[in-house]
PDB file of N, CA and C in Angstrom:
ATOM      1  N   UNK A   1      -6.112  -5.273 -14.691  1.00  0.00           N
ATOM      2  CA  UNK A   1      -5.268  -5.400 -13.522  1.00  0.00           C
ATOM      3  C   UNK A   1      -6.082  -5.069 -12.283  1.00  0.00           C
ATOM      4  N   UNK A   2      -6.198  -5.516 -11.412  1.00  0.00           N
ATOM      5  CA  UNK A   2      -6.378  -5.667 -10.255  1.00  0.00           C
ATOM      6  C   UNK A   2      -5.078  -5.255  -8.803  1.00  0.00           C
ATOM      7  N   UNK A   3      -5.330  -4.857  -8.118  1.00  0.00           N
ATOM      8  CA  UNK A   3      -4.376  -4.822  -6.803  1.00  0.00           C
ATOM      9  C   UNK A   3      -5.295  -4.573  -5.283  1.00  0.00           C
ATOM     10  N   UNK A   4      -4.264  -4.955  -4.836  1.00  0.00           N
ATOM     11  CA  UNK A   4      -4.892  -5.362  -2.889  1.00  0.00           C
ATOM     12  C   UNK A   4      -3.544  -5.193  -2.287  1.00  0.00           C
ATOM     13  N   UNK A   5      -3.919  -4.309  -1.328  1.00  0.00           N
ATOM     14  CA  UNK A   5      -2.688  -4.749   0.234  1.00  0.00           C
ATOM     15  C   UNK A   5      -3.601  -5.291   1.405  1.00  0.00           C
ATOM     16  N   UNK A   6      -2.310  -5.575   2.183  1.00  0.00           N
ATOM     17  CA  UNK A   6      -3.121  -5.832   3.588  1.00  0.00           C
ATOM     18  C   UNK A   6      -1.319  -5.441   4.467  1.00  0.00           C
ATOM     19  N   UNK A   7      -1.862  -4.814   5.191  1.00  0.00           N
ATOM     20  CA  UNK A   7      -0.792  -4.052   6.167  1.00  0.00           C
ATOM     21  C   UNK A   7      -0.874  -4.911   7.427  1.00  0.00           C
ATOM     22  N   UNK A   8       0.259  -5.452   7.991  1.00  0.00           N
ATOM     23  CA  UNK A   8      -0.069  -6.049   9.606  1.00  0.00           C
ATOM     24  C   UNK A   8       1.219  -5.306  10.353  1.00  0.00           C
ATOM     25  N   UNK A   9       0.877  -4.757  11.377  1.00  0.00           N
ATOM     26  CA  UNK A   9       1.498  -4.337  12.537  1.00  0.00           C
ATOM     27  C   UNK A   9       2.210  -5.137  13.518  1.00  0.00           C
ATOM     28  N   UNK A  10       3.352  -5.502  13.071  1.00  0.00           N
ATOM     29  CA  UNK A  10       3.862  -7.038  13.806  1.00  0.00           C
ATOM     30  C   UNK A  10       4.356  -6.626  15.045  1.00  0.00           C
ATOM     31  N   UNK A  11       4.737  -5.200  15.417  1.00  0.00           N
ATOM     32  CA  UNK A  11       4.999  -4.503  16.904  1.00  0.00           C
ATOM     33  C   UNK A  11       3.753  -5.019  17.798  1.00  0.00           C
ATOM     34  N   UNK A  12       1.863  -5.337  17.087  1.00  0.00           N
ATOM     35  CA  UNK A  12       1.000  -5.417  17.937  1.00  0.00           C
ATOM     36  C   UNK A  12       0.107  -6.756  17.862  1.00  0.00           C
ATOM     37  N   UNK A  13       1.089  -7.626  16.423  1.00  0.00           N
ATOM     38  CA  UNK A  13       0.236  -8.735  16.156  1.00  0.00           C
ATOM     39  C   UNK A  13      -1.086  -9.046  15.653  1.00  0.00           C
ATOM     40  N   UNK A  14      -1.407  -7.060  14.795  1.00  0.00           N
ATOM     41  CA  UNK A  14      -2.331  -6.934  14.791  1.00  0.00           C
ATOM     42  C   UNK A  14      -2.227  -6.293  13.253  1.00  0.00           C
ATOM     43  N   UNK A  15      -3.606  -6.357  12.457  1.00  0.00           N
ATOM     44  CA  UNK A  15      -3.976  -6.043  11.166  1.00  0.00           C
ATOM     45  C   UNK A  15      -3.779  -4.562  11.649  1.00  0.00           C
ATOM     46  N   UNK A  16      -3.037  -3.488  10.544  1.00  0.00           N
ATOM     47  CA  UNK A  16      -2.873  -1.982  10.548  1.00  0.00           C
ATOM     48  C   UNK A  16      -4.317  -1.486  10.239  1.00  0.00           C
ATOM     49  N   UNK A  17      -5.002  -1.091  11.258  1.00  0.00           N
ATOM     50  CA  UNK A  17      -6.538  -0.956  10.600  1.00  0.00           C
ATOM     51  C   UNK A  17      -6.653   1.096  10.987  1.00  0.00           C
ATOM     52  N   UNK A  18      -6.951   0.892   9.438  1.00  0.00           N
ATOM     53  CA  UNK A  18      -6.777   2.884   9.615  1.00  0.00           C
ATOM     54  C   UNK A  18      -5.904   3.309   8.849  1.00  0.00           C
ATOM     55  N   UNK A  19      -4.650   2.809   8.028  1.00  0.00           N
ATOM     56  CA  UNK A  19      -3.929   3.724   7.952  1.00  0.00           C
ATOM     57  C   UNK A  19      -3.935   3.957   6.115  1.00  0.00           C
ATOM     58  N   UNK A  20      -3.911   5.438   5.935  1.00  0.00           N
ATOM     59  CA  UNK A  20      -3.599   5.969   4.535  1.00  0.00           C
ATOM     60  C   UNK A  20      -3.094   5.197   3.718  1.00  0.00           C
ATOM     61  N   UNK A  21      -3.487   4.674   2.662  1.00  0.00           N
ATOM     62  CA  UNK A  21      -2.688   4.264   1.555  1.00  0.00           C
ATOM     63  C   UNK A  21      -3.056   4.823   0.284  1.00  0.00           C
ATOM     64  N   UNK A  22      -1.910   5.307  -0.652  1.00  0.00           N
ATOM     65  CA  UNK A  22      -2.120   5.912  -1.587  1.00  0.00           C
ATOM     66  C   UNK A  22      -1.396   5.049  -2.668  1.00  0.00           C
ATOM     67  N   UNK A  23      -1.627   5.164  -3.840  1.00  0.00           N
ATOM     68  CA  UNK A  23      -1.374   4.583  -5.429  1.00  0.00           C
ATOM     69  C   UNK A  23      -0.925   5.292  -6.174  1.00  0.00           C
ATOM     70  N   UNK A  24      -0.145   5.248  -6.702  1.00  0.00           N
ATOM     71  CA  UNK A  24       0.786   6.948  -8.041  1.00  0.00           C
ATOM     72  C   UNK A  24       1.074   5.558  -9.315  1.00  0.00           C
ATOM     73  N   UNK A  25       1.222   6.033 -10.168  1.00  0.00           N
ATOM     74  CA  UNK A  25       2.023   5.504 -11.722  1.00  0.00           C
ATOM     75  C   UNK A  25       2.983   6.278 -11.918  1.00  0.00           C
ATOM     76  N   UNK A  26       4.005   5.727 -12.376  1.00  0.00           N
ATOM     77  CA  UNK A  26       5.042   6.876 -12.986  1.00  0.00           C
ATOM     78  C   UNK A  26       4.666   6.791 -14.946  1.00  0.00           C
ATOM     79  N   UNK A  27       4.805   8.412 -14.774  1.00  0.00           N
ATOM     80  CA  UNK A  27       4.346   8.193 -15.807  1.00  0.00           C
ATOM     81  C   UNK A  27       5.612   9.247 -16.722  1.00  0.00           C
ATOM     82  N   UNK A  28       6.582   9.122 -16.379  1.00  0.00           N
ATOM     83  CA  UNK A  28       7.859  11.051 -16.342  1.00  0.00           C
ATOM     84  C   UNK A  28       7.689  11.354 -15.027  1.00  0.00           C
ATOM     85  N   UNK A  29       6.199  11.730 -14.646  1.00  0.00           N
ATOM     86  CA  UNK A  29       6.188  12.214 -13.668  1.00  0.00           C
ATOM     87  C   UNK A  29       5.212  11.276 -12.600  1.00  0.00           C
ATOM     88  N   UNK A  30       4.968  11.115 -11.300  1.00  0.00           N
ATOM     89  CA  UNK A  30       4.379  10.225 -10.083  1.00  0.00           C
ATOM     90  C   UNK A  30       2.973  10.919 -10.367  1.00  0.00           C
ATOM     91  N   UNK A  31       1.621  10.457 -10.572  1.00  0.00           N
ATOM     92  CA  UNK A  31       0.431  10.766 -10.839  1.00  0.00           C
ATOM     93  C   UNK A  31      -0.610   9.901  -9.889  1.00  0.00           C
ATOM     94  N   UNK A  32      -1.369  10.737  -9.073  1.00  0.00           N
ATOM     95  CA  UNK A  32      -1.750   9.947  -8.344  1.00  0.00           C
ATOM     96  C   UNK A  32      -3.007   9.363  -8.839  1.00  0.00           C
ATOM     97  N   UNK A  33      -3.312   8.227  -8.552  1.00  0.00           N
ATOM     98  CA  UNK A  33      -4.196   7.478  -8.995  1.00  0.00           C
ATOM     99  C   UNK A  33      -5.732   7.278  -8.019  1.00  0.00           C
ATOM    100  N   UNK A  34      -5.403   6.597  -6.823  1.00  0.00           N
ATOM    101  CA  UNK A  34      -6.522   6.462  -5.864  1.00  0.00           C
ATOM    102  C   UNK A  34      -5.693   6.260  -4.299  1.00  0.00           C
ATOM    103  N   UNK A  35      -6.636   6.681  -3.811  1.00  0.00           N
ATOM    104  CA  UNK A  35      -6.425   6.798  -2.335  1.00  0.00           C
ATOM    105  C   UNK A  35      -7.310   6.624  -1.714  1.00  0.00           C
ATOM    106  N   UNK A  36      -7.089   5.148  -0.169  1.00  0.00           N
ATOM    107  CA  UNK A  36      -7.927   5.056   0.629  1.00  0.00           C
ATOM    108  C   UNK A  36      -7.262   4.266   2.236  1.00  0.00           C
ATOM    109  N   UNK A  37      -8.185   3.951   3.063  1.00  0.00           N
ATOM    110  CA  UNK A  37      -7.760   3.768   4.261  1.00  0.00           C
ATOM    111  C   UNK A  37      -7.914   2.014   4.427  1.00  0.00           C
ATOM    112  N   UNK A  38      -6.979   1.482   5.028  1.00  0.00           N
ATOM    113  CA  UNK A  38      -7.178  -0.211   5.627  1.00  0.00           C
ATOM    114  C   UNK A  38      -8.206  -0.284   6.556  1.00  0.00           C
ATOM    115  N   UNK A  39      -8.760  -1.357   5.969  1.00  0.00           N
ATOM    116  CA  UNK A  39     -10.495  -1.296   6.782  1.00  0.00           C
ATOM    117  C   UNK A  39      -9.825  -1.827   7.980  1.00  0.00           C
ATOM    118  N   UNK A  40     -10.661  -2.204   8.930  1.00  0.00           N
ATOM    119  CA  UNK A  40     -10.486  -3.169  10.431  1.00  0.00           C
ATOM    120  C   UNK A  40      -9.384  -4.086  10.354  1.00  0.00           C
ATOM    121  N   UNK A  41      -9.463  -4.838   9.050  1.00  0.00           N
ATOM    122  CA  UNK A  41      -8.316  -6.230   9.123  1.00  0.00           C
ATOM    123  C   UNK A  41      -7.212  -5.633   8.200  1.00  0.00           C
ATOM    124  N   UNK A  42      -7.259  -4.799   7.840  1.00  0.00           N
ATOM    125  CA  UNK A  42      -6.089  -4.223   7.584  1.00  0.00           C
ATOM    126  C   UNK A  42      -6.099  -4.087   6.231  1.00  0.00           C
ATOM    127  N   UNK A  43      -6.368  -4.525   5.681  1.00  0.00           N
ATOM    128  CA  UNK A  43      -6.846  -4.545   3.873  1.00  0.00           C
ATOM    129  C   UNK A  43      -7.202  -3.720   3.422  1.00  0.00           C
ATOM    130  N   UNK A  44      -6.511  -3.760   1.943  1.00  0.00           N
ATOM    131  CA  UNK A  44      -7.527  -2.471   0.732  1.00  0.00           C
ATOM    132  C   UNK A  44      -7.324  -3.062  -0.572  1.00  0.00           C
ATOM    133  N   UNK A  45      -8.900  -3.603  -0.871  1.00  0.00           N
ATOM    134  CA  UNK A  45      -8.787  -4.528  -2.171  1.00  0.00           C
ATOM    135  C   UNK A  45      -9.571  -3.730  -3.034  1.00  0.00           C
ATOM    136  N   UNK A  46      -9.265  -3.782  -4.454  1.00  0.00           N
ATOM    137  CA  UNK A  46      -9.827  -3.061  -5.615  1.00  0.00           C
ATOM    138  C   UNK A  46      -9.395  -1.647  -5.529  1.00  0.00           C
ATOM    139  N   UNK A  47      -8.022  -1.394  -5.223  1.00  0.00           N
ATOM    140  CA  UNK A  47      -7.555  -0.073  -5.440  1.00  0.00           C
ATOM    141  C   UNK A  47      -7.142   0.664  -6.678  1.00  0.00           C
ATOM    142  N   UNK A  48      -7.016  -0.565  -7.527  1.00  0.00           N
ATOM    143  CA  UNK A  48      -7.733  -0.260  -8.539  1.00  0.00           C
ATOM    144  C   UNK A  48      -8.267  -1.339  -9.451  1.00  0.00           C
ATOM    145  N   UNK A  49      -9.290  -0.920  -9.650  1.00  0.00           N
ATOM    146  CA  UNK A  49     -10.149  -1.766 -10.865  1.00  0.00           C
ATOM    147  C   UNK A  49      -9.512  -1.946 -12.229  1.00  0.00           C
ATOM    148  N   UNK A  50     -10.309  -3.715 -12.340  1.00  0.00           N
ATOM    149  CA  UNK A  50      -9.858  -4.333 -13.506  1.00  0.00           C
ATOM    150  C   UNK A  50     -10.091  -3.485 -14.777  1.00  0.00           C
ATOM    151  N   UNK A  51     -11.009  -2.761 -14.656  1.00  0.00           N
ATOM    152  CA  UNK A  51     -11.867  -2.123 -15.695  1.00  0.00           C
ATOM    153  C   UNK A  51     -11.077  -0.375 -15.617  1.00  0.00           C
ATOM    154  N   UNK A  52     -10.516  -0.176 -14.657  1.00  0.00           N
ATOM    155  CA  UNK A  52      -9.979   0.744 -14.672  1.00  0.00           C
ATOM    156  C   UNK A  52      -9.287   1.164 -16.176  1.00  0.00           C
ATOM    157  N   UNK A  53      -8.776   2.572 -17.016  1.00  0.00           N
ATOM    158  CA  UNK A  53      -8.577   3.164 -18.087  1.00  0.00           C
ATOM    159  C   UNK A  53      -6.655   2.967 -17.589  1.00  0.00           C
ATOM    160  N   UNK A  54      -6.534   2.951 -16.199  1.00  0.00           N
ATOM    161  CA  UNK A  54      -5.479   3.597 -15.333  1.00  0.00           C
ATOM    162  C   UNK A  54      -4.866   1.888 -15.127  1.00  0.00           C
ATOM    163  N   UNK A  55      -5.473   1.100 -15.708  1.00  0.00           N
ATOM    164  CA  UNK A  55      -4.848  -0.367 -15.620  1.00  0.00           C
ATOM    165  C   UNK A  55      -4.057  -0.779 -16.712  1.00  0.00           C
ATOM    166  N   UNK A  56      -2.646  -0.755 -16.730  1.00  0.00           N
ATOM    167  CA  UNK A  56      -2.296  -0.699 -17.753  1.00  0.00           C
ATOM    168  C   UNK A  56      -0.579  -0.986 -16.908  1.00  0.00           C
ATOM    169  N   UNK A  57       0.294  -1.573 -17.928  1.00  0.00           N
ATOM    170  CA  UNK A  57       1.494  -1.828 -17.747  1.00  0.00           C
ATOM    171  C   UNK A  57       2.373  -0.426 -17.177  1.00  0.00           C
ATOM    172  N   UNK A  58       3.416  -0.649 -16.029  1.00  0.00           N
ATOM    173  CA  UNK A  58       4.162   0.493 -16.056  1.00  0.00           C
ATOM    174  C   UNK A  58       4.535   0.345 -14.511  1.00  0.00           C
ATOM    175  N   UNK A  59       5.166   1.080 -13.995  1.00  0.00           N
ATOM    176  CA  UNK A  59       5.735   1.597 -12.412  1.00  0.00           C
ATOM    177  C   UNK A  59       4.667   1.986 -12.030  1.00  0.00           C
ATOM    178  N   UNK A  60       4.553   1.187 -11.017  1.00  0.00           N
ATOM    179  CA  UNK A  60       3.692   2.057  -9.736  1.00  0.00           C
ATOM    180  C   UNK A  60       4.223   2.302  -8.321  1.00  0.00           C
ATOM    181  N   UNK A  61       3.744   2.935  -7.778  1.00  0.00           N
ATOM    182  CA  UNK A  61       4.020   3.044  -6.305  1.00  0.00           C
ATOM    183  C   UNK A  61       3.064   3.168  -5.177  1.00  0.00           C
ATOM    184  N   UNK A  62       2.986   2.238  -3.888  1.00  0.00           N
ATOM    185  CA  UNK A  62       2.345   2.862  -2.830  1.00  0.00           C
ATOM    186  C   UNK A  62       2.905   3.444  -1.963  1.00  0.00           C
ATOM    187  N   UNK A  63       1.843   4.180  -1.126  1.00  0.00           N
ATOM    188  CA  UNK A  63       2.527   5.161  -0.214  1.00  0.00           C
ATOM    189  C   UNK A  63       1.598   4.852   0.571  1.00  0.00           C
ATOM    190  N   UNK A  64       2.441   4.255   1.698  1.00  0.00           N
ATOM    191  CA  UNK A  64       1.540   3.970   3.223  1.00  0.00           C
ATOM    192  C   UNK A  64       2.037   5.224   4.258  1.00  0.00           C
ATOM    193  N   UNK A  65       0.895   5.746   4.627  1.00  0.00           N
ATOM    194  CA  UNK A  65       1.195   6.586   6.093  1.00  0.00           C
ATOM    195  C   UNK A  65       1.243   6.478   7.519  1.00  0.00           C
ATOM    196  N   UNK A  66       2.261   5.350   6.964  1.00  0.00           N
ATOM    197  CA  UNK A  66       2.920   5.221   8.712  1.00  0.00           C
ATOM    198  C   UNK A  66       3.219   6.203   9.878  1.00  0.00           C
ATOM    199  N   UNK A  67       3.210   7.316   9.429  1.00  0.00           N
ATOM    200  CA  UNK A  67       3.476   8.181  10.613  1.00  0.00           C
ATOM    201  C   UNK A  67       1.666   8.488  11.310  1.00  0.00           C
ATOM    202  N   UNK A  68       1.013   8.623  10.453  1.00  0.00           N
ATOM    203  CA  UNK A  68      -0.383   9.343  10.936  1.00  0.00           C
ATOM    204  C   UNK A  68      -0.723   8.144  11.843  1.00  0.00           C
ATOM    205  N   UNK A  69      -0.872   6.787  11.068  1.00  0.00           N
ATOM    206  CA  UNK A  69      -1.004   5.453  11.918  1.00  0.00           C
ATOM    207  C   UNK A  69      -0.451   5.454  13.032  1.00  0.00           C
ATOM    208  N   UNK A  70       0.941   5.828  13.207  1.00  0.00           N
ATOM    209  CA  UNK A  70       1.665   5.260  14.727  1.00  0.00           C
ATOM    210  C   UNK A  70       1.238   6.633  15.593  1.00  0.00           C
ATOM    211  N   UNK A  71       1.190   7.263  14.893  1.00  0.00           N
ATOM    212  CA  UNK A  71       0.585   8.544  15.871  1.00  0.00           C
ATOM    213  C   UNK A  71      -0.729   8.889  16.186  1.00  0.00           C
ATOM    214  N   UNK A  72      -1.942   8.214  15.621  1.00  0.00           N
ATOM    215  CA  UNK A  72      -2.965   8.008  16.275  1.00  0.00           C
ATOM    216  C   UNK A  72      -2.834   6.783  17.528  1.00  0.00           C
ATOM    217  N   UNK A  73      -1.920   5.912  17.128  1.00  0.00           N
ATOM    218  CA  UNK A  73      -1.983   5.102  18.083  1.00  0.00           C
ATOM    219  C   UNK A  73      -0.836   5.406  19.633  1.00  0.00           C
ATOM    220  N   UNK A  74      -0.804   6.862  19.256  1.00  0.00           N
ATOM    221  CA  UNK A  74       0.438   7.158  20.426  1.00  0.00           C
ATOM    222  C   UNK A  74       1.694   6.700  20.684  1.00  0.00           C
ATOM    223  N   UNK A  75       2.470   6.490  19.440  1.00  0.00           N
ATOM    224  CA  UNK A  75       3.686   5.825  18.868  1.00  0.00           C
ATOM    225  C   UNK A  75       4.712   6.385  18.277  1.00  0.00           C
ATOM    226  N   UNK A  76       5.667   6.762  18.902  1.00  0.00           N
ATOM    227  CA  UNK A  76       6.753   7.300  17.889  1.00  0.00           C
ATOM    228  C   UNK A  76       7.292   6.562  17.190  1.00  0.00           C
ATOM    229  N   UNK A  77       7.163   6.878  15.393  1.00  0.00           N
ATOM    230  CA  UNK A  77       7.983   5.498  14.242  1.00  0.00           C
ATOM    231  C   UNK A  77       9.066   6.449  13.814  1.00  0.00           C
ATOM    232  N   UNK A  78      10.115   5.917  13.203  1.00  0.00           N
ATOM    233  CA  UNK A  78      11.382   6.090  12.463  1.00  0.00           C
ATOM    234  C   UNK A  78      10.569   6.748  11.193  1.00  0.00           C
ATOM    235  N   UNK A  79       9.766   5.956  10.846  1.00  0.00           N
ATOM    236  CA  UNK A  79       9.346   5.852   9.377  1.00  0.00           C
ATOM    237  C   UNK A  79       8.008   6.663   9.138  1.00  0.00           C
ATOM    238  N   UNK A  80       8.045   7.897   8.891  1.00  0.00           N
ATOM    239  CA  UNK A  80       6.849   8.463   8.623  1.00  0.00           C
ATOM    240  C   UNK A  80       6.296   7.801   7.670  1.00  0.00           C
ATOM    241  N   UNK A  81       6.742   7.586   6.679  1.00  0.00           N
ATOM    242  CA  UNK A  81       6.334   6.911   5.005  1.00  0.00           C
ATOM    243  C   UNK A  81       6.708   5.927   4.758  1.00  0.00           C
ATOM    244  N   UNK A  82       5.874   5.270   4.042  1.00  0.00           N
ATOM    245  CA  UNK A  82       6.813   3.815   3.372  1.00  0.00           C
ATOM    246  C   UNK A  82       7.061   4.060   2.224  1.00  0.00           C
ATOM    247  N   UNK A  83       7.442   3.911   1.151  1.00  0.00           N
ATOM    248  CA  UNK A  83       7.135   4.419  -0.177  1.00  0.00           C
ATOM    249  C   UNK A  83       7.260   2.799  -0.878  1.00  0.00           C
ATOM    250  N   UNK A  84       6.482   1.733  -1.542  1.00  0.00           N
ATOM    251  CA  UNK A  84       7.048   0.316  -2.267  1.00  0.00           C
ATOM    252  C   UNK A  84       6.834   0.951  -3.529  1.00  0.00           C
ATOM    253  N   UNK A  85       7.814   0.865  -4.755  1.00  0.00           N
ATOM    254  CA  UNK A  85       7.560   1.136  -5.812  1.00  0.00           C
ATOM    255  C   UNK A  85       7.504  -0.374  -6.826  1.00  0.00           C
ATOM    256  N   UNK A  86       6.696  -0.628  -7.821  1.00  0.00           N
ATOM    257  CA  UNK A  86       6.887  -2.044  -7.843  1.00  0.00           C
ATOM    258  C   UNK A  86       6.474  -1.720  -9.188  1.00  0.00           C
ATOM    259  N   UNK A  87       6.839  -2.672 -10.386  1.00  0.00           N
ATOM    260  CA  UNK A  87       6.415  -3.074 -11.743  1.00  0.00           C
ATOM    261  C   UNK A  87       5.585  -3.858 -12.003  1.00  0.00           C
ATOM    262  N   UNK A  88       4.676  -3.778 -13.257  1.00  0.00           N
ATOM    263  CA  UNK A  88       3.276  -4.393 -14.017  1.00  0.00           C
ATOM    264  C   UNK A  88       3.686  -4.394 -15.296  1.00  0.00           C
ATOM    265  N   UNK A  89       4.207  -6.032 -15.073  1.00  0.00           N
ATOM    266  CA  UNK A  89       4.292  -6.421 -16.421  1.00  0.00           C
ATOM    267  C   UNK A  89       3.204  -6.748 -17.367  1.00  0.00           C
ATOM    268  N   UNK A  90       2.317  -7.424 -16.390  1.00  0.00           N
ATOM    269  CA  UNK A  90       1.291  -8.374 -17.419  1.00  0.00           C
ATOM    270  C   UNK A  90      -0.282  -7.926 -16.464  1.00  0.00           C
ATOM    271  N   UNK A  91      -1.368  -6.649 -17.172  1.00  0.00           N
ATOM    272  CA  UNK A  91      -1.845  -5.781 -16.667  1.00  0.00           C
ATOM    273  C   UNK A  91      -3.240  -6.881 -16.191  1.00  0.00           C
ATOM    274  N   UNK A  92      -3.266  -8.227 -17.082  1.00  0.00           N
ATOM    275  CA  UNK A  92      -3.976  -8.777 -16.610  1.00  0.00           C
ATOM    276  C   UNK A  92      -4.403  -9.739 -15.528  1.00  0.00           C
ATOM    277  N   UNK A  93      -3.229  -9.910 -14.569  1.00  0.00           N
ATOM    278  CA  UNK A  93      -2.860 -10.575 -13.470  1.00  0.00           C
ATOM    279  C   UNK A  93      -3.689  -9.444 -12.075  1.00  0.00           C
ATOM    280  N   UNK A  94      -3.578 -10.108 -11.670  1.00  0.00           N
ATOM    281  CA  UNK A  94      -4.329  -9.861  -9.959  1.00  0.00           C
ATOM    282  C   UNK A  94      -2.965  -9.116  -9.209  1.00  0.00           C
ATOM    283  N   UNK A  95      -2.674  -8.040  -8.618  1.00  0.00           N
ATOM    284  CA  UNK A  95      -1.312  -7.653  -7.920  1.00  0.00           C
ATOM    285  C   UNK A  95      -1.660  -7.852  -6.689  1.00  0.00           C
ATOM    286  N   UNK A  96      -1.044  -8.526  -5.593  1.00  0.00           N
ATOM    287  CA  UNK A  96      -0.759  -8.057  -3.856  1.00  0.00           C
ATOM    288  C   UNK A  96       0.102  -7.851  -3.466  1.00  0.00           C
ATOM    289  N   UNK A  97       0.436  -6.747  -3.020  1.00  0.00           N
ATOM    290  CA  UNK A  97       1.887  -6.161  -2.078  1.00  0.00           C
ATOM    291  C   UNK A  97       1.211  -5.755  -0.712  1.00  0.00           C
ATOM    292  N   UNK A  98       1.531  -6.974   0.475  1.00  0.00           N
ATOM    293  CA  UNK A  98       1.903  -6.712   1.524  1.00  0.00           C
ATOM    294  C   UNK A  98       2.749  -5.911   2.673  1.00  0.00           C
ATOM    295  N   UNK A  99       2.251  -5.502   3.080  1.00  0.00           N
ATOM    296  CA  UNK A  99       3.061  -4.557   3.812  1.00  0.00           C
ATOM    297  C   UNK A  99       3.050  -5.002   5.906  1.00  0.00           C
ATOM    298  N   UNK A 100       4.565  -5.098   6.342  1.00  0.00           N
ATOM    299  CA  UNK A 100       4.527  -5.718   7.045  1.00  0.00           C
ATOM    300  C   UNK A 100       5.563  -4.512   8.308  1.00  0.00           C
ATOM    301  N   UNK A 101       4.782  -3.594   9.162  1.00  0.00           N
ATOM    302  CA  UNK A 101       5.239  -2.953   9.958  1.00  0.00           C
ATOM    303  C   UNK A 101       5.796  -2.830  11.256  1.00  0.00           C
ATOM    304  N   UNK A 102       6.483  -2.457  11.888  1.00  0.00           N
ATOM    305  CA  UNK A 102       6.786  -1.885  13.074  1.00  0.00           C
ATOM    306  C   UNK A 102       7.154  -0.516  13.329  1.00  0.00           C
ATOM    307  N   UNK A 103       7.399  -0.030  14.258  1.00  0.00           N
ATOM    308  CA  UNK A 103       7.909   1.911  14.953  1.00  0.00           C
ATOM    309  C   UNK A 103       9.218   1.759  13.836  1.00  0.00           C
ATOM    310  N   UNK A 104       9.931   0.846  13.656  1.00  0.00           N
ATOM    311  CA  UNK A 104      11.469   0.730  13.569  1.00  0.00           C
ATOM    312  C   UNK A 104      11.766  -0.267  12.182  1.00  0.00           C
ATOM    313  N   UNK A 105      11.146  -0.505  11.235  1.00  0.00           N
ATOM    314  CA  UNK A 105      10.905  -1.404  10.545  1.00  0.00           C
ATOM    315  C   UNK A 105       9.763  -1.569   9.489  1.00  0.00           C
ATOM    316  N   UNK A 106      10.379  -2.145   8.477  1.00  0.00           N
ATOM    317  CA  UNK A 106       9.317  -2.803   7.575  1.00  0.00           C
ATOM    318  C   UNK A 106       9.962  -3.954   6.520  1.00  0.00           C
ATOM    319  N   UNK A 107       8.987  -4.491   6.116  1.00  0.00           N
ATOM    320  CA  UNK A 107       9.020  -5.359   5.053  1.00  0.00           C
ATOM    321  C   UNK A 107       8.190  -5.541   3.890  1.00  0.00           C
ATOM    322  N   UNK A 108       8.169  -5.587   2.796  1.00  0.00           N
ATOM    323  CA  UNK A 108       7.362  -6.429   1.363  1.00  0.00           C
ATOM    324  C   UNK A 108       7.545  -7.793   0.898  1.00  0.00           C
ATOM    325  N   UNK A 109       6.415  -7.863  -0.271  1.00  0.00           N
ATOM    326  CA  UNK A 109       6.834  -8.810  -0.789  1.00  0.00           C
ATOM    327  C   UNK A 109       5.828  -8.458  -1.486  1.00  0.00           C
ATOM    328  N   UNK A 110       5.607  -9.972  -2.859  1.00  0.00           N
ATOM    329  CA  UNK A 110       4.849  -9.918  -3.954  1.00  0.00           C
ATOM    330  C   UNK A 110       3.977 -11.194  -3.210  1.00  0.00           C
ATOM    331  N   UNK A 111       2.870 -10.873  -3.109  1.00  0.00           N
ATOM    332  CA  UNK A 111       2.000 -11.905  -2.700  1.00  0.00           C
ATOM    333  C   UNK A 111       1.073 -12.753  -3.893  1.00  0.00           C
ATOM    334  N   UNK A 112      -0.159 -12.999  -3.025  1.00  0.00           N
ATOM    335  CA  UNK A 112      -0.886 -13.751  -4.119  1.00  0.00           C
ATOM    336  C   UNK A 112      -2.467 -13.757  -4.008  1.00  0.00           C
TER     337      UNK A 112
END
């Protein structure tokens, strides 16, 4: 299994470049997996590897830090956190979950 986001800031028309994203499995309990930041265009690909031990069918969740983001950028958001929790059926497929922001707002989806 494979996964990628890419975060866009539709308040600025602009790729979310900077902000926290974190990875958990449920496993009973939320276990965190890997954590890193959206480069310039907003992206974070290979969060986890195909080869990964941690690739494997089950619940996952990301956690984007929308609050640290809108507040480096001098922004008050509604939404400190995003939390998308999403299922892996078939561990050998490629995952993208998009993430699509504003101060006041968000959206997902299952990409490609």
């Amino acid at each position: 299994m494979t996964l990628s986001t890419h975060v866009l800031d539709t308040s600025k028309g602009r790729p979310a470049a900077g902000m926290p994203v974190r990875l958990d499995r449920h496993d009973g309990t939320w276990r965190p997996l890997a954590e890193a930041v959206t480069d310039d265009d907003g992206r974070l690909d290979g969060l986890l590897p195909g080869d990964s031990d941690d690739s494997v069918a089950g619940t996952y969740r990301l956690r984007f830090g929308t609050g640290p983001y809108f507040a480096a950028a001098g922004t008050e958001t509604f939404y400190p956190e995003v939390s998308v929790v999403f299922v892996i059926t078939d561990p050998g497929e490629h995952h993208h979950v998009p993430l699509l922001i504003s101060p006041y707002g968000y959206s997902t989806y299952r990409g490609s």
